[in-house]
C-alpha atoms as a PDB file:
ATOM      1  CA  UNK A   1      62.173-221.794  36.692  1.00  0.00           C
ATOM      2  CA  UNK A   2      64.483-220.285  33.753  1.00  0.00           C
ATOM      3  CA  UNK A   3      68.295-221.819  33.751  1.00  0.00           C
ATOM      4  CA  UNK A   4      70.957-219.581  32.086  1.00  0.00           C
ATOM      5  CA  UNK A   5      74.230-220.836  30.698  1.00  0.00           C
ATOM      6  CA  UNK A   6      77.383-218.914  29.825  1.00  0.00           C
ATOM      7  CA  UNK A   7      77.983-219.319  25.882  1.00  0.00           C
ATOM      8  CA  UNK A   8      80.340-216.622  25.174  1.00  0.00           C
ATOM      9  CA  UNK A   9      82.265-214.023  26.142  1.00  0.00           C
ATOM     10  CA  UNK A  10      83.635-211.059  24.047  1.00  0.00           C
ATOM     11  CA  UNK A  11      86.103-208.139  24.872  1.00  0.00           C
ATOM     12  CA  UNK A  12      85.642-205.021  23.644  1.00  0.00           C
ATOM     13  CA  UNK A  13      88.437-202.286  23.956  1.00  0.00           C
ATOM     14  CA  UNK A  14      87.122-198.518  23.885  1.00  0.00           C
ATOM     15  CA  UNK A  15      89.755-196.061  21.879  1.00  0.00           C
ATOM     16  CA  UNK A  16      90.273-192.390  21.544  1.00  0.00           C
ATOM     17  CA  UNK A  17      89.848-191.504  18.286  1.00  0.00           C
ATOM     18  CA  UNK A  18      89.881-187.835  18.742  1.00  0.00           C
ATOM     19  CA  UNK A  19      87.167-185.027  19.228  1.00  0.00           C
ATOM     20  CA  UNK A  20      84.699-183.356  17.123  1.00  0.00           C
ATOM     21  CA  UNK A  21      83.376-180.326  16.142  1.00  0.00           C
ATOM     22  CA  UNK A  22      81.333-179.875  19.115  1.00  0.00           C
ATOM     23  CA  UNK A  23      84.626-180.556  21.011  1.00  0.00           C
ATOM     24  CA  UNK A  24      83.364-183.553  22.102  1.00  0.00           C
ATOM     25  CA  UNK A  25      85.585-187.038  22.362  1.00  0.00           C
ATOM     26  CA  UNK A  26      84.985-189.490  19.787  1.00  0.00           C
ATOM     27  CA  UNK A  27      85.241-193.123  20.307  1.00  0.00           C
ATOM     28  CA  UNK A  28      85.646-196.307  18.557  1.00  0.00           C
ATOM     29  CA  UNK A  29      85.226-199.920  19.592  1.00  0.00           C
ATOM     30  CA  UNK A  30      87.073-202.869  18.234  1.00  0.00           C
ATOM     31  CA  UNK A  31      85.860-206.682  19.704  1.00  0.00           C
ATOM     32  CA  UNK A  32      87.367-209.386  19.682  1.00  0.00           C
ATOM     33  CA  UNK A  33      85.190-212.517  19.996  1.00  0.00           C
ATOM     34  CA  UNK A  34      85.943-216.287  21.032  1.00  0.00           C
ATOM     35  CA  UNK A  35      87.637-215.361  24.549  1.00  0.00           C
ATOM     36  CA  UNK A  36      87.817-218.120  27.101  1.00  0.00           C
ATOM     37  CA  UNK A  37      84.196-218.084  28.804  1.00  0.00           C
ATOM     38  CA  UNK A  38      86.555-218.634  32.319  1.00  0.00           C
ATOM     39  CA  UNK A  39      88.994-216.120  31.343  1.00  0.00           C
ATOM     40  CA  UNK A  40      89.320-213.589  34.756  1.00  0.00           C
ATOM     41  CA  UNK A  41      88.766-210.292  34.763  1.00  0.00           C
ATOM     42  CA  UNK A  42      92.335-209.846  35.806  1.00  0.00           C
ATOM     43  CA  UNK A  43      93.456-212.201  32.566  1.00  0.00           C
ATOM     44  CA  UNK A  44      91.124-209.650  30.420  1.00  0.00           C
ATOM     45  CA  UNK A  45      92.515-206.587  31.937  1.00  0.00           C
ATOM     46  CA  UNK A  46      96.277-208.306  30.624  1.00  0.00           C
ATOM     47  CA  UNK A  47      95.114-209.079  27.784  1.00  0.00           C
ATOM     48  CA  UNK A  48      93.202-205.801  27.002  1.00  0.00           C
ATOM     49  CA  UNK A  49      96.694-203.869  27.888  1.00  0.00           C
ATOM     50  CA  UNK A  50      98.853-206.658  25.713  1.00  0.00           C
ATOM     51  CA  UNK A  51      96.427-205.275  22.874  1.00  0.00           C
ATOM     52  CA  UNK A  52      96.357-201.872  23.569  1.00  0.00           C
ATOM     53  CA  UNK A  53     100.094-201.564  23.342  1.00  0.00           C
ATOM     54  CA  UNK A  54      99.812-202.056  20.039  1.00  0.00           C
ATOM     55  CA  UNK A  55      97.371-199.555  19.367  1.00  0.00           C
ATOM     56  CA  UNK A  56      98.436-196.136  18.247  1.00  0.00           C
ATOM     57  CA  UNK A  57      94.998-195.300  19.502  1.00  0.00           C
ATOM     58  CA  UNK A  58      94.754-194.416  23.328  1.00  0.00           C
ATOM     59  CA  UNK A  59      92.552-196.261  25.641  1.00  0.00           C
ATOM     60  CA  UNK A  60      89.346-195.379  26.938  1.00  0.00           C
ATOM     61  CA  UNK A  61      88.629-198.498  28.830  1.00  0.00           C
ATOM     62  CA  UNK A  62      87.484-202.179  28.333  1.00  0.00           C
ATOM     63  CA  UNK A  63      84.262-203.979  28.398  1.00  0.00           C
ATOM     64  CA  UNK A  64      83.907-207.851  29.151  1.00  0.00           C
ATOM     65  CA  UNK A  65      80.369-208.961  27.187  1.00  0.00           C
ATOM     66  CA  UNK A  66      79.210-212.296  28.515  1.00  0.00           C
ATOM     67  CA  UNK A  67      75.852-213.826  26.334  1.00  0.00           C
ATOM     68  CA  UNK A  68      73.957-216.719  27.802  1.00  0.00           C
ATOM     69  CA  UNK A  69      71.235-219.128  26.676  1.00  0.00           C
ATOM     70  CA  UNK A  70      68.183-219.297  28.833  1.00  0.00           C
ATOM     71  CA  UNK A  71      66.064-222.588  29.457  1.00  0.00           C
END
């Protein structure tokens, strides 16, 4: 039986960049790797805002992207 263990974790914060010709919205990622592997979702969601504040950008959302080893 296969064993999985948490290796990393990465946030990724989804910005408005504006919309194109279609009229569609256009997006663009920026990550930000080496976050705590027992960082919260509530401690992301801080730190995501903390980040976004800065941002002239507006926000689109926030994705947490865990990787694991399997054995």
């Amino acid at each position: 039986m296969a064993e999985q263990f948490l290796t990393s974790t990465q946030l990724r914060l989804v910005l408005e960049v504006g919309v194109n010709e279609k009229g569609e919205m256009k997006y663009k990622n920026k990550n930000y790797n080496n976050i705590k592997t027992t960082a919260s979702a509530e401690e992301l969601a801080v730190a995501a805002d903390a980040i976004l504040g800065l941002q002239s950008l507006r926000k689109a959302g926030f994705v947490r992207n865990d990787s694991y080893d399997l054995i």
